[in-house]
Protein backbone atom coordinates (compact mmCIF):
# COMPACT_ATOMS: atom_id res chain seq x y z
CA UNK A 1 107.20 125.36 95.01
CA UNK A 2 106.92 121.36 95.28
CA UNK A 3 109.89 119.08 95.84
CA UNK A 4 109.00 115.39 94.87
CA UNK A 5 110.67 112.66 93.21
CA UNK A 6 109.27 109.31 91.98
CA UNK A 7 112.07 107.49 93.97
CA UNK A 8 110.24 107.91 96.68
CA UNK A 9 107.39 105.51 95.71
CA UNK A 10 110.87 102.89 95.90
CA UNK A 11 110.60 101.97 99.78
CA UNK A 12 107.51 100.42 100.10
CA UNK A 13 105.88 97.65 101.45
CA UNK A 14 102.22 97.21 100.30
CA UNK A 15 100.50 95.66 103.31
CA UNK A 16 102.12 98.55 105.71
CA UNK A 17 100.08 101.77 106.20
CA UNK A 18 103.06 104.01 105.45
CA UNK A 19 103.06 102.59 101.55
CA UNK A 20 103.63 104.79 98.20
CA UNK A 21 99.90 104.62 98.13
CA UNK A 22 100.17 107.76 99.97
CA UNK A 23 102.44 109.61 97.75
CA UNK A 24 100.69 108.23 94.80
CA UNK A 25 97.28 110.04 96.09
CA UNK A 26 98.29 113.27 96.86
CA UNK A 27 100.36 113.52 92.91
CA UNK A 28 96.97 111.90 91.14
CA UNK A 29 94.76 114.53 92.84
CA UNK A 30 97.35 117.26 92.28
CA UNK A 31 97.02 116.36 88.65
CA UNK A 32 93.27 116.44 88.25
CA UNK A 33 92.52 119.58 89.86
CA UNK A 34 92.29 121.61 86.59
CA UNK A 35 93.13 124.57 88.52
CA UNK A 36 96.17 123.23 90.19
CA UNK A 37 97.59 121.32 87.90
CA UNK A 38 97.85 124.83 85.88
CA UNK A 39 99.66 126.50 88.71
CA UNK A 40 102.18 123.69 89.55
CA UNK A 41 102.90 123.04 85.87
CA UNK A 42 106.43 124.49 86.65
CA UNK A 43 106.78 124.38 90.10
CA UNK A 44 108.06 121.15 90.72
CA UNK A 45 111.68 120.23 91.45
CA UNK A 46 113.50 117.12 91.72
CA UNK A 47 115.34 117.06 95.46
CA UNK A 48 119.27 116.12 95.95
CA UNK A 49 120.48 114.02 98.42
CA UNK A 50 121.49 114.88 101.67
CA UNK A 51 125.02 114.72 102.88
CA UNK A 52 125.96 112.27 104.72
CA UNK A 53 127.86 114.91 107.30
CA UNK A 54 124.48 116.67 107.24
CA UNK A 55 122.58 113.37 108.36
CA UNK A 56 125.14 112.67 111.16
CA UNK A 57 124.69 116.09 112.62
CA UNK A 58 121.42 114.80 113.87
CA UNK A 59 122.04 110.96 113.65
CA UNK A 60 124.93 109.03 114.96
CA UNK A 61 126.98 106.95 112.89
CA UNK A 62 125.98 103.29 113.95
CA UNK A 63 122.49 104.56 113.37
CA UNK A 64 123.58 105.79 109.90
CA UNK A 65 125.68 102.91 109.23
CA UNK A 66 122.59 100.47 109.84
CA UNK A 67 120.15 102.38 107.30
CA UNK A 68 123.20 102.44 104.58
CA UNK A 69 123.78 98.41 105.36
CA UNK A 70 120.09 98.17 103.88
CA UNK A 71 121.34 98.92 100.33
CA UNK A 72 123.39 95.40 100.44
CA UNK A 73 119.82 93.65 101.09
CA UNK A 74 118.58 91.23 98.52
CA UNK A 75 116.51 93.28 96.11
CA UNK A 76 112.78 91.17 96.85
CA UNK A 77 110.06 93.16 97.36
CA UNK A 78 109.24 90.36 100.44
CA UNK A 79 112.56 90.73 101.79
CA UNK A 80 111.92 93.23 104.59
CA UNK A 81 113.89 93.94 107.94
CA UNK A 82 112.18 94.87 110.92
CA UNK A 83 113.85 98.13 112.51
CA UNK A 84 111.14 98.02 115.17
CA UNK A 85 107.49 96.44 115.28
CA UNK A 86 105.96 99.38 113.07
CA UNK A 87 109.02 100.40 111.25
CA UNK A 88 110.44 98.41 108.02
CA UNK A 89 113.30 98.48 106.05
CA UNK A 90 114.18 97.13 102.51
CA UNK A 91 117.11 97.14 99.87
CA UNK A 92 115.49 101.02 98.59
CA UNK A 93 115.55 102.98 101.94
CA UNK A 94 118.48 104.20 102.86
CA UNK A 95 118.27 105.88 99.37
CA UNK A 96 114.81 107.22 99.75
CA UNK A 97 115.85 108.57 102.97
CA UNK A 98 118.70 110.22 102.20
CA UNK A 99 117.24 111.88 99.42
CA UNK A 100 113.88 112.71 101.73
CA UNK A 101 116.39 114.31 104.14
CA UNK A 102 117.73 116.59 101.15
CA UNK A 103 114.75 117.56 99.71
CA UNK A 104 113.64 119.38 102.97
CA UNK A 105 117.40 120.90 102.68
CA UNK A 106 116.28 122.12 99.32
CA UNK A 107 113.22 123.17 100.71
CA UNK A 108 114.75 125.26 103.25
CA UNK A 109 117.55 126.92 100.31
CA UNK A 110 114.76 127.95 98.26
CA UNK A 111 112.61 129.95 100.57
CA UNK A 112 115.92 131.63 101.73
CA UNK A 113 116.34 133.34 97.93
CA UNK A 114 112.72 133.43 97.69
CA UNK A 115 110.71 134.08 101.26
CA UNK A 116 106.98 134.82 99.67
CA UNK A 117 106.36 131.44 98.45
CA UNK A 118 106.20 128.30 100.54
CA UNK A 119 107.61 124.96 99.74
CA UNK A 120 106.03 121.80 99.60
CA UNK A 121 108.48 118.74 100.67
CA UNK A 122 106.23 115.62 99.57
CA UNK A 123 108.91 113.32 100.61
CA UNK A 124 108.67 109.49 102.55
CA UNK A 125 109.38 107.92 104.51
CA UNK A 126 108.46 110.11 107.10
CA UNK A 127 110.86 111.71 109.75
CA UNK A 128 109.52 113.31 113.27
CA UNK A 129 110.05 110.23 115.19
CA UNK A 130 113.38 109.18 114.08
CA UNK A 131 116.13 107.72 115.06
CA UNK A 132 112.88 106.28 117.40
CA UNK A 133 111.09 104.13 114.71
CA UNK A 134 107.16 104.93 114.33
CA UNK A 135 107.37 104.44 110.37
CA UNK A 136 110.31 106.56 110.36
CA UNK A 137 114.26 106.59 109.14
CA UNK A 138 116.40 109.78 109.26
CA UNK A 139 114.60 112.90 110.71
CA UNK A 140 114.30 115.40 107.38
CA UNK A 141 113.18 117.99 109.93
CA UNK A 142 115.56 118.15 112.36
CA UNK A 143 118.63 117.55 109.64
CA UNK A 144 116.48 120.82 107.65
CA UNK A 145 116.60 123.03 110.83
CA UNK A 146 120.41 121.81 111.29
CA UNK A 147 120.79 123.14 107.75
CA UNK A 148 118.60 126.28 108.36
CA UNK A 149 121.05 127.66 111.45
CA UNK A 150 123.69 127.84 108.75
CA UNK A 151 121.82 130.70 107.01
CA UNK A 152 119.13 131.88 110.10
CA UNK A 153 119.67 132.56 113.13
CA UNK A 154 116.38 131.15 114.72
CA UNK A 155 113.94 128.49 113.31
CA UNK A 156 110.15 127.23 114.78
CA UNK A 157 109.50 124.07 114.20
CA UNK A 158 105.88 123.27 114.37
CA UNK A 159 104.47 119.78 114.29
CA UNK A 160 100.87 119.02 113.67
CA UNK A 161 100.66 114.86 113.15
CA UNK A 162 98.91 113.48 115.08
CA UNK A 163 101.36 111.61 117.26
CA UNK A 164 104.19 113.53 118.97
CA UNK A 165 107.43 114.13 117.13
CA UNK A 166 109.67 113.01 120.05
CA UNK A 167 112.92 111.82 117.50
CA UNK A 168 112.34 116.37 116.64
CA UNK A 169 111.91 117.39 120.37
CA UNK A 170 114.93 115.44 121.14
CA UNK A 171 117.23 116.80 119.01
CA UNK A 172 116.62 120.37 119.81
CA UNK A 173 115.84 119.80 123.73
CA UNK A 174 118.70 121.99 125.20
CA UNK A 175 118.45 124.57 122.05
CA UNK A 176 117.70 128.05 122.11
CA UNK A 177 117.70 128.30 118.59
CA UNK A 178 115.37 125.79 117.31
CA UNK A 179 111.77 126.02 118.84
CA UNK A 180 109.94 122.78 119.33
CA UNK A 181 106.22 123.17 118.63
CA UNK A 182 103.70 120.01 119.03
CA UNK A 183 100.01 119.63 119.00
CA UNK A 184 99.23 115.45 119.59
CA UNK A 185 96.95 113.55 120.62
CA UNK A 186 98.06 112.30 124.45
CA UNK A 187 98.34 109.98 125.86
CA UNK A 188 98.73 108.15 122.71
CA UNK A 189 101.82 106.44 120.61
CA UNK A 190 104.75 107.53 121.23
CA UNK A 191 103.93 108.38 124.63
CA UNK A 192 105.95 111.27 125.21
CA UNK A 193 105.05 114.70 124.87
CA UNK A 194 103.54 115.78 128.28
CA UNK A 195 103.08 119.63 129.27
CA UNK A 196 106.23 119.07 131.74
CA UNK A 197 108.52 118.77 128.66
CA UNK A 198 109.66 121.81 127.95
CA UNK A 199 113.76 121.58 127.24
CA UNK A 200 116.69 121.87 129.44
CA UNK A 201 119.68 123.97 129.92
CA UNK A 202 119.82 126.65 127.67
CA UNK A 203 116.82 125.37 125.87
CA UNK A 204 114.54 125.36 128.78
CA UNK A 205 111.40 127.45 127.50
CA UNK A 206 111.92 126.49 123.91
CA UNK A 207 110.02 123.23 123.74
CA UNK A 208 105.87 123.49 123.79
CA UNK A 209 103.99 120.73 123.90
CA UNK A 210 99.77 120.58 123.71
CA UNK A 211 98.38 117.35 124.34
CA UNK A 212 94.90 116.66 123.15
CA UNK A 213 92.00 114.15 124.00
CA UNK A 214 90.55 111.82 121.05
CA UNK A 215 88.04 113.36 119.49
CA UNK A 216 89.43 116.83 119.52
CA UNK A 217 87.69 119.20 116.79
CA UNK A 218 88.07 122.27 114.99
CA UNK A 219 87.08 124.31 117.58
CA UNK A 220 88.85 123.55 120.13
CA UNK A 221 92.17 122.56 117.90
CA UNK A 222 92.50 125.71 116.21
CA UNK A 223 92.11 127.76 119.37
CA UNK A 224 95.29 126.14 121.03
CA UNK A 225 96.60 126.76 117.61
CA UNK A 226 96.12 130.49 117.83
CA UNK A 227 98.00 130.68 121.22
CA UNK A 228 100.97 128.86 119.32
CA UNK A 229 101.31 131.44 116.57
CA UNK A 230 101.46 133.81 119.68
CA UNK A 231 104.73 131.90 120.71
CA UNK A 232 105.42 131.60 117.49
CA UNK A 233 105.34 135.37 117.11
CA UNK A 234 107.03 136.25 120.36
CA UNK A 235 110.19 133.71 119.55
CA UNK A 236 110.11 135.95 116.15
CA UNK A 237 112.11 133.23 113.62
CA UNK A 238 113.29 133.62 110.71
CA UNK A 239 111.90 130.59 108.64
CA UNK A 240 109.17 128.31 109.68
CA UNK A 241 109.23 124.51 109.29
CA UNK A 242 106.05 122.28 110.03
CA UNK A 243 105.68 118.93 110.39
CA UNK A 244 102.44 118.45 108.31
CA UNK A 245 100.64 114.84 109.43
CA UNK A 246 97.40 114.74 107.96
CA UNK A 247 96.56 111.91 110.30
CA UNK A 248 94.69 114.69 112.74
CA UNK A 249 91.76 114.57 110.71
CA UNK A 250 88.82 112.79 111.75
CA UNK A 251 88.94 110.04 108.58
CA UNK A 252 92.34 108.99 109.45
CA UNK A 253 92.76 104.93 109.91
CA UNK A 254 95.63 105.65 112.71
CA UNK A 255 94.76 108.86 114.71
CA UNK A 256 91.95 110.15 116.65
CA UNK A 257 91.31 113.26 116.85
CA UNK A 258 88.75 114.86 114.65
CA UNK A 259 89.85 117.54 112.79
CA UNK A 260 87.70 118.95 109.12
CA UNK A 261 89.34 120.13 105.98
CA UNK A 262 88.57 123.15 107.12
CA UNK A 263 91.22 123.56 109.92
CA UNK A 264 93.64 122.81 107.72
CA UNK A 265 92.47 125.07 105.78
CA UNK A 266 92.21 127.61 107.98
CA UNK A 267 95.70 126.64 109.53
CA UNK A 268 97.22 127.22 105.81
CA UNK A 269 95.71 130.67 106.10
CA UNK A 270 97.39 131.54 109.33
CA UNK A 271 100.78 130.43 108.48
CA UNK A 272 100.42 132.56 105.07
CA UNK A 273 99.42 135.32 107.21
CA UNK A 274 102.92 135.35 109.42
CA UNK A 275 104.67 136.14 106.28
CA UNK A 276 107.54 133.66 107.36
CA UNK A 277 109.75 131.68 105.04
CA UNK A 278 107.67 128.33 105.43
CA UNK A 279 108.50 125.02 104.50
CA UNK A 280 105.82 121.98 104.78
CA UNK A 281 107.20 118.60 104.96
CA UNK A 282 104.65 115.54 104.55
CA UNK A 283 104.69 113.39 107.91
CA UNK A 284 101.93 111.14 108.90
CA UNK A 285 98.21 110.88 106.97
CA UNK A 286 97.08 107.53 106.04
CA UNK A 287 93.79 108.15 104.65
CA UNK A 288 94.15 108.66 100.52
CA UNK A 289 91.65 110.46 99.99
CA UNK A 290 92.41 112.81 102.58
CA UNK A 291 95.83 113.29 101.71
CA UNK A 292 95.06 114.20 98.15
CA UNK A 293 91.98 116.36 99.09
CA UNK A 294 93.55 118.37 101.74
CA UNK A 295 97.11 118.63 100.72
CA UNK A 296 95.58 120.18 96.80
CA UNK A 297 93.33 122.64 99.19
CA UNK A 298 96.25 123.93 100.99
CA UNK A 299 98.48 124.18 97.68
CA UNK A 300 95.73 126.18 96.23
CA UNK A 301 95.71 129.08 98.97
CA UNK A 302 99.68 128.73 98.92
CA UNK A 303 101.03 128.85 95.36
């Protein structure tokens, strides 16, 4: 199953790498592979927004309150705020982030009444670094797993962007519930994500982080992998939720490392092979050709 909307082409600035340019590629090449195109014809909802309650169990309210003050702005597509240096904000966000944050919600209701599919959340603006900036708003993620405990009793969270999903790790530091997965490149933007960080208080244990060198390749990528499915395995979830940045391949304009098709690929297969409830929400990727390529390769093993 795919959750998309065109609203989410609506927060955009053109000259920024996080554009609707990337949503754009990855529906055109879902449309012209023949075979693809056949399989999805049916398979792709519309998402609802999230709840504002929902939101604020991971965000707090001035945070919230800022990203809703957006919808007052002056609709002019050169009327931008700044939230950080990397991060903008215009007159369309706090609705396309609201509704991102609900379509991973959806994401997460639909494998729970049907477990042998996955879903694909292709939602923006991203999420793994919020409330933090790095291109981000509200964390659809975290607010999913928040929305997950109500029906499971554990969830993994595993993030594979390139840069480290610190806004995620914080949220569910001192949880035993949630397990906090990362492979990154290190040291690299946002800077966190060390071996040393691995939660607190009752959560201590539950956070694993694997920092890789630029130029990291398949080989070497997808063997670290393998000892995360072990943890994976051993914390034994119920529903799997991964943080899917395509920017660890070795075309990407922002990352570094130097991951193939085929690790995703081969990634997809591994995941399928758990037999989990799994949910894939679109992070980072900034390369359009990539994005389309890869994400229609993985929705062809999956659906």
């Amino acid at each position: 199953m795919i959750i998309y909307s065109d609203k989410f082409l609506l927060h955009d600035k053109p000259d920024h790498p996080e554009n609707k340019q990337r949503l754009i590629a990855i529906i055109d090449a879902l449309k012209k592979d023949s075979d693809l195109s056949h399989k999805i014809k049916n398979k792709i909802k519309e998402p609802k927004p999230a709840k504002e309650e929902h939101i604020l169990a991971v965000h707090d309210k001035d945070y919230f309150n800022l990203i809703k003050s957006t919808k007052s702005m002056r609709s002019n597509t050169k009327n931008f705020f700044m939230l950080d240096q990397d991060t903008y904000l215009t007159d369309k966000t706090y609705e396309c982030a609201v509704l991102a944050a609900g379509a991973v919600e959806q994401g997460v209701d639909l494998v729970y009444k049907d477990r042998k599919e996955p879903v694909f959340c292709l939602v923006r603006p991203p999420g793994h670094h919020a409330p933090y900036g790095g291109f981000c708003i509200f964390n659809n993620i975290a607010i999913a797993a928040m929305h997950a405990l109500k029906k499971y009793e554990k969830v993994f969270i595993l993030d594979i962007d390139v840069h480290h999903g610190n806004g995620t790790q914080n949220t569910f530091y001192q949880s035993n519930k949630v397990f906090y997965c990362s492979l990154h490149q290190y040291p690299f933007y946002p800077g966190t994500g060390s071996t040393e960080e691995v939660g607190t208080g009752p959560g201590k244990g539950y956070t694993l982080n694997i920092p890789l060198s630029a130029g990291t390749d398949d080989e070497t990528y997808l063997r670290l992998f393998q000892s995360t499915l072990s943890t994976l395995k051993k914390f034994n979830p119920d529903v799997v939720l991964v943080s899917l940045g395509l920017d660890s391949h070795k075309d990407d304009t922002l990352g570094g490392l130097a991951l193939t098709d085929q690790a995703y690929k081969k990634m997809t297969k591994d995941l399928l092979g758990l037999e989990k409830p799994l949910v894939f929400v679109l992070e980072g990727g900034y390369n359009l050709d990539v994005l389309g390529r890869v994400i229609s390769k993985m929705m062809l093993l999956s659906l």
